[in-house]
PDB file of N, CA and C in Angstrom:
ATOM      1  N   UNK A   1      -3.792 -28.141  -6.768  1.00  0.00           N
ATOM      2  CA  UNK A   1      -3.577 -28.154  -5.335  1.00  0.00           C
ATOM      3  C   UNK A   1      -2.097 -28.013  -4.992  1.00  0.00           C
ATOM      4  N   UNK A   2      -1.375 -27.998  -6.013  1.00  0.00           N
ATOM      5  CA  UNK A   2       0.219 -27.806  -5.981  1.00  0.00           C
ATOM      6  C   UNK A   2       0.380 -26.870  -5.643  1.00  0.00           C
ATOM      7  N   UNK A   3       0.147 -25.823  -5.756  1.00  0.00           N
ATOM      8  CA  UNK A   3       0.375 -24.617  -5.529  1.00  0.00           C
ATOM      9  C   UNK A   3      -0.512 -23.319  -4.701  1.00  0.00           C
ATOM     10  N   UNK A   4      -0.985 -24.721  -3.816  1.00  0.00           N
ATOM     11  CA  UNK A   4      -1.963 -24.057  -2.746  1.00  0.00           C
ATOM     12  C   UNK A   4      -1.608 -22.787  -1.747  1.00  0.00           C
ATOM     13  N   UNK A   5      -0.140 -23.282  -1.293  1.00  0.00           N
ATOM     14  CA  UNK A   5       0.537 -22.402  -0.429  1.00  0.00           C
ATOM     15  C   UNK A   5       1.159 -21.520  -0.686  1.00  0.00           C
ATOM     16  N   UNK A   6       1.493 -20.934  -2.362  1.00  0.00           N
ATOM     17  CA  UNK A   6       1.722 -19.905  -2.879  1.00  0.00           C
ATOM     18  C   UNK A   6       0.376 -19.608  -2.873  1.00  0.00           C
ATOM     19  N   UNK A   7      -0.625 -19.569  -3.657  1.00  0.00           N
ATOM     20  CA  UNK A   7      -1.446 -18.676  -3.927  1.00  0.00           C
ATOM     21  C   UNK A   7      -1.912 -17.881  -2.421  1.00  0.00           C
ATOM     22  N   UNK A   8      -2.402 -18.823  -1.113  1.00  0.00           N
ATOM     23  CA  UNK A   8      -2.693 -18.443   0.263  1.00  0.00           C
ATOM     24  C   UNK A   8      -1.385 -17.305   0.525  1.00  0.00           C
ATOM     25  N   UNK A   9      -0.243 -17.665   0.516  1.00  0.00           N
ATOM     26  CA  UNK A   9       0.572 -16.906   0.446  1.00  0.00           C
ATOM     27  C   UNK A   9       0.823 -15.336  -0.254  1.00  0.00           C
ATOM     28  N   UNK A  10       0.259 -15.298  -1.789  1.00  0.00           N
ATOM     29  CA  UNK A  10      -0.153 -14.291  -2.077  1.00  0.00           C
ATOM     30  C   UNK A  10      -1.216 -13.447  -1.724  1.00  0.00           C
ATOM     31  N   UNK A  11      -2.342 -14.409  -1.512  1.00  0.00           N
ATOM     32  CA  UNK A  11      -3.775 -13.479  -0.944  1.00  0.00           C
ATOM     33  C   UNK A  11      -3.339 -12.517   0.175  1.00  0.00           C
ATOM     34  N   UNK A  12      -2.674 -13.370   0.727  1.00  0.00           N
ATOM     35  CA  UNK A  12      -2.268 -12.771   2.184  1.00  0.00           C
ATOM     36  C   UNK A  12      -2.116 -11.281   1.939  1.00  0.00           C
ATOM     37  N   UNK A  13      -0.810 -11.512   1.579  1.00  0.00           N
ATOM     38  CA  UNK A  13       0.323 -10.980   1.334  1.00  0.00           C
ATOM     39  C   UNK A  13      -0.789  -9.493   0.726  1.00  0.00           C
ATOM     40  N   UNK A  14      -1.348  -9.384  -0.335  1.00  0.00           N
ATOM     41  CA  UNK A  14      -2.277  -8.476  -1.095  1.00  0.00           C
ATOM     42  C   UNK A  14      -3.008  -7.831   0.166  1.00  0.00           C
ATOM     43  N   UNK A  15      -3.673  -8.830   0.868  1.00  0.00           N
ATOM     44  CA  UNK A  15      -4.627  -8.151   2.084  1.00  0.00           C
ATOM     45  C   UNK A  15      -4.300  -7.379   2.952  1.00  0.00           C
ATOM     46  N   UNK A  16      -2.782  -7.591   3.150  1.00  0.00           N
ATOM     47  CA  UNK A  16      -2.071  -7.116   4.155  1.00  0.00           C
ATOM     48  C   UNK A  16      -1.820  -5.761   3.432  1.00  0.00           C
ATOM     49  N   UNK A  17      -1.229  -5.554   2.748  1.00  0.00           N
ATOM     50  CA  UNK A  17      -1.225  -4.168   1.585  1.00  0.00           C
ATOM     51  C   UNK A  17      -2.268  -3.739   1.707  1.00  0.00           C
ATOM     52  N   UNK A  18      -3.354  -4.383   1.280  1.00  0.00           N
ATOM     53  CA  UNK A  18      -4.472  -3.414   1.357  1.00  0.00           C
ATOM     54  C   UNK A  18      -4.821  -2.758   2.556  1.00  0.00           C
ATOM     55  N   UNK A  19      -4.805  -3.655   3.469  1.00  0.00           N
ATOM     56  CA  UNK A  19      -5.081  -2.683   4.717  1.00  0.00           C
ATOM     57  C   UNK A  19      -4.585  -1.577   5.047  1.00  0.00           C
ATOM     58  N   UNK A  20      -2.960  -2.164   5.074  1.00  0.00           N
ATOM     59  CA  UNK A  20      -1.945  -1.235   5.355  1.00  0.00           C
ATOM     60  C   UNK A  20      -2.653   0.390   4.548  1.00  0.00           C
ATOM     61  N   UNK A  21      -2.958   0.247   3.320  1.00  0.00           N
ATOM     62  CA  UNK A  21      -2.960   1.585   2.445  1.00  0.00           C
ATOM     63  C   UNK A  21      -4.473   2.091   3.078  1.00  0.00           C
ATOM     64  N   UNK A  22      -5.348   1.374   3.320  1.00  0.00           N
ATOM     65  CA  UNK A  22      -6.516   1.846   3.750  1.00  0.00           C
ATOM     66  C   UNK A  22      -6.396   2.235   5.264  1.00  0.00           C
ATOM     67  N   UNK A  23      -5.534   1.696   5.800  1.00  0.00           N
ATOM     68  CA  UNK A  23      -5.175   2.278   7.291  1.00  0.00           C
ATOM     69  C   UNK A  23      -4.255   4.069   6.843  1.00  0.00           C
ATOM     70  N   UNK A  24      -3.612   3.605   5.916  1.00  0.00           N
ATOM     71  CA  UNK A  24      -2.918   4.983   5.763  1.00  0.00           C
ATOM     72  C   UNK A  24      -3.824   6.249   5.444  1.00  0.00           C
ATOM     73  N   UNK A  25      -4.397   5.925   4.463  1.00  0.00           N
ATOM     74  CA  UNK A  25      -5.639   6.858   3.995  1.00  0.00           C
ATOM     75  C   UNK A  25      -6.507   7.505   5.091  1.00  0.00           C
ATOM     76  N   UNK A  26      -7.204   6.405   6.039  1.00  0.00           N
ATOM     77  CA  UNK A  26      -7.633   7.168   7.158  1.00  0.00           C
ATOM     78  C   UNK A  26      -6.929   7.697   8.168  1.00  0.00           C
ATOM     79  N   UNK A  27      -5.264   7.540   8.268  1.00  0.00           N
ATOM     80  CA  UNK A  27      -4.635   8.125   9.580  1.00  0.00           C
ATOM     81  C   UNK A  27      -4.282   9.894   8.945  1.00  0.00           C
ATOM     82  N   UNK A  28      -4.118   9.640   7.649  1.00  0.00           N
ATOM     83  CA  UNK A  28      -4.006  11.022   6.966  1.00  0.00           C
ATOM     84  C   UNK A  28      -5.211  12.050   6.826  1.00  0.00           C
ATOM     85  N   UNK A  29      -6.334  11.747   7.012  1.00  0.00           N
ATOM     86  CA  UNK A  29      -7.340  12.272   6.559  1.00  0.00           C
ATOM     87  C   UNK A  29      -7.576  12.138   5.037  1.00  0.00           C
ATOM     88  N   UNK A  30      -7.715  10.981   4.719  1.00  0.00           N
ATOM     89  CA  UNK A  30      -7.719  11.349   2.850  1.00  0.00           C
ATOM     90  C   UNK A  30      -9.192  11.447   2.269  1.00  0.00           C
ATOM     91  N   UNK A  31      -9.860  10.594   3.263  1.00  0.00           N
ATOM     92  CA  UNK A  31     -11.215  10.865   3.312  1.00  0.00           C
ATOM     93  C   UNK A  31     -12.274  11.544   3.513  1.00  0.00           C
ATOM     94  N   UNK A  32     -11.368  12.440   4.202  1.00  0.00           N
ATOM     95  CA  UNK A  32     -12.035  13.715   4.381  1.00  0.00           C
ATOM     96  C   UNK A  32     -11.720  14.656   3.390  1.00  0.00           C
ATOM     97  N   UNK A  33     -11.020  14.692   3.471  1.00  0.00           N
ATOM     98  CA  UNK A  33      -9.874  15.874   2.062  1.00  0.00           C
ATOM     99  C   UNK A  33     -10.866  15.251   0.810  1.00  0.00           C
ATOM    100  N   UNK A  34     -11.038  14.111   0.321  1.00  0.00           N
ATOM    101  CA  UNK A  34     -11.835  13.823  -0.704  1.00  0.00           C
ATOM    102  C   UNK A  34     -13.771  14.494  -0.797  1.00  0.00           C
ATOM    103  N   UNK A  35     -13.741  14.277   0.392  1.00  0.00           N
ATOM    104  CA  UNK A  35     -15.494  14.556   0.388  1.00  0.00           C
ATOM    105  C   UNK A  35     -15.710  15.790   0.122  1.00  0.00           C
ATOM    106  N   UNK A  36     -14.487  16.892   0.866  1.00  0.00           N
ATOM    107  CA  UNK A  36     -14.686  18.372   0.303  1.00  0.00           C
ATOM    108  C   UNK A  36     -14.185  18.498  -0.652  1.00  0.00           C
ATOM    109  N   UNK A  37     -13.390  17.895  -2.017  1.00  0.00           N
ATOM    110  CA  UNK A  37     -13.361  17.803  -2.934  1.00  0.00           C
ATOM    111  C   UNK A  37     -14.491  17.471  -3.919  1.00  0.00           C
ATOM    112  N   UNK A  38     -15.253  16.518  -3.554  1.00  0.00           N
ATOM    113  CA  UNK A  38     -16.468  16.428  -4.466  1.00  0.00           C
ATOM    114  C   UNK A  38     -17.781  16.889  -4.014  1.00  0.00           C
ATOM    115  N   UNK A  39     -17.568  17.471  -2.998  1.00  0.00           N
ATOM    116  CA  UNK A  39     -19.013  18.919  -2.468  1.00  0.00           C
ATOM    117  C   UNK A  39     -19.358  19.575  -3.563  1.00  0.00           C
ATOM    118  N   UNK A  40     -18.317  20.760  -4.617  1.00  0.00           N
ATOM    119  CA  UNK A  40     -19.002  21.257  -5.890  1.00  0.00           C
ATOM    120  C   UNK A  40     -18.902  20.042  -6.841  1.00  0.00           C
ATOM    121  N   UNK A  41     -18.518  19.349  -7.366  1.00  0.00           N
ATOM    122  CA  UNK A  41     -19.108  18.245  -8.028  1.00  0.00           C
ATOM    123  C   UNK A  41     -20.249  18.090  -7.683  1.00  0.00           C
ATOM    124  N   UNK A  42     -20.768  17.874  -6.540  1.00  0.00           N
ATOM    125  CA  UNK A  42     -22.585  17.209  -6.046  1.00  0.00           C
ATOM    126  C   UNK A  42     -23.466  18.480  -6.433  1.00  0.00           C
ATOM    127  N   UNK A  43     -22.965  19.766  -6.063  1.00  0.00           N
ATOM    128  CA  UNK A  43     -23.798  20.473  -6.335  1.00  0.00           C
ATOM    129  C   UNK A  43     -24.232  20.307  -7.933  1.00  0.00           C
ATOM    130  N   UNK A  44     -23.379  20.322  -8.641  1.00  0.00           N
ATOM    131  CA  UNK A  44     -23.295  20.471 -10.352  1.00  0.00           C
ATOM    132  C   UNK A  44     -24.248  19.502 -11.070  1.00  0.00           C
ATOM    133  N   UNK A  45     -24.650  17.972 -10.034  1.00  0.00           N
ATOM    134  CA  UNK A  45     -24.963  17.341 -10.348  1.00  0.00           C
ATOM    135  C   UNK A  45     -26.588  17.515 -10.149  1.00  0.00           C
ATOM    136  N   UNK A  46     -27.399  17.740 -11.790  1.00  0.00           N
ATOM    137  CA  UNK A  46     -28.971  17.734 -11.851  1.00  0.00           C
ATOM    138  C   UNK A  46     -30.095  16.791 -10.577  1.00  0.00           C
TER     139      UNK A  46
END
C-alpha cells in the first residue's frame, strides 16, 4: 500500500498515452488506410 500513489500515478499516466495515440490514429485516418490494406489479404483468405 506504500506505493499506492505511484502505481495510480503510472496507470494514469499509460491511459493518457494511450488515448492520446488512439486519438491520433483516428484524426489521421489510420484506420481507414489499414482496412484497404488488408482488403487483398481477405480476399486470399480460403
Amino acid at each position: 500500500m506504500r506505493f499506492l500513489g505511484w502505481y495510480l500515478k503510472i496507470t494514469a499516466g499509460g491511459a493518457a498515452i494511450g488515448a492520446a495515440m488512439e486519438l491520433f490514429m483516428i484524426h489521421t485516418g489510420f484506420y481507414e488506410k489499414r482496412k484497404e490494406l488488408g482488403k487483398p489479404a481477405q480476399r486470399l483468405k480460403p
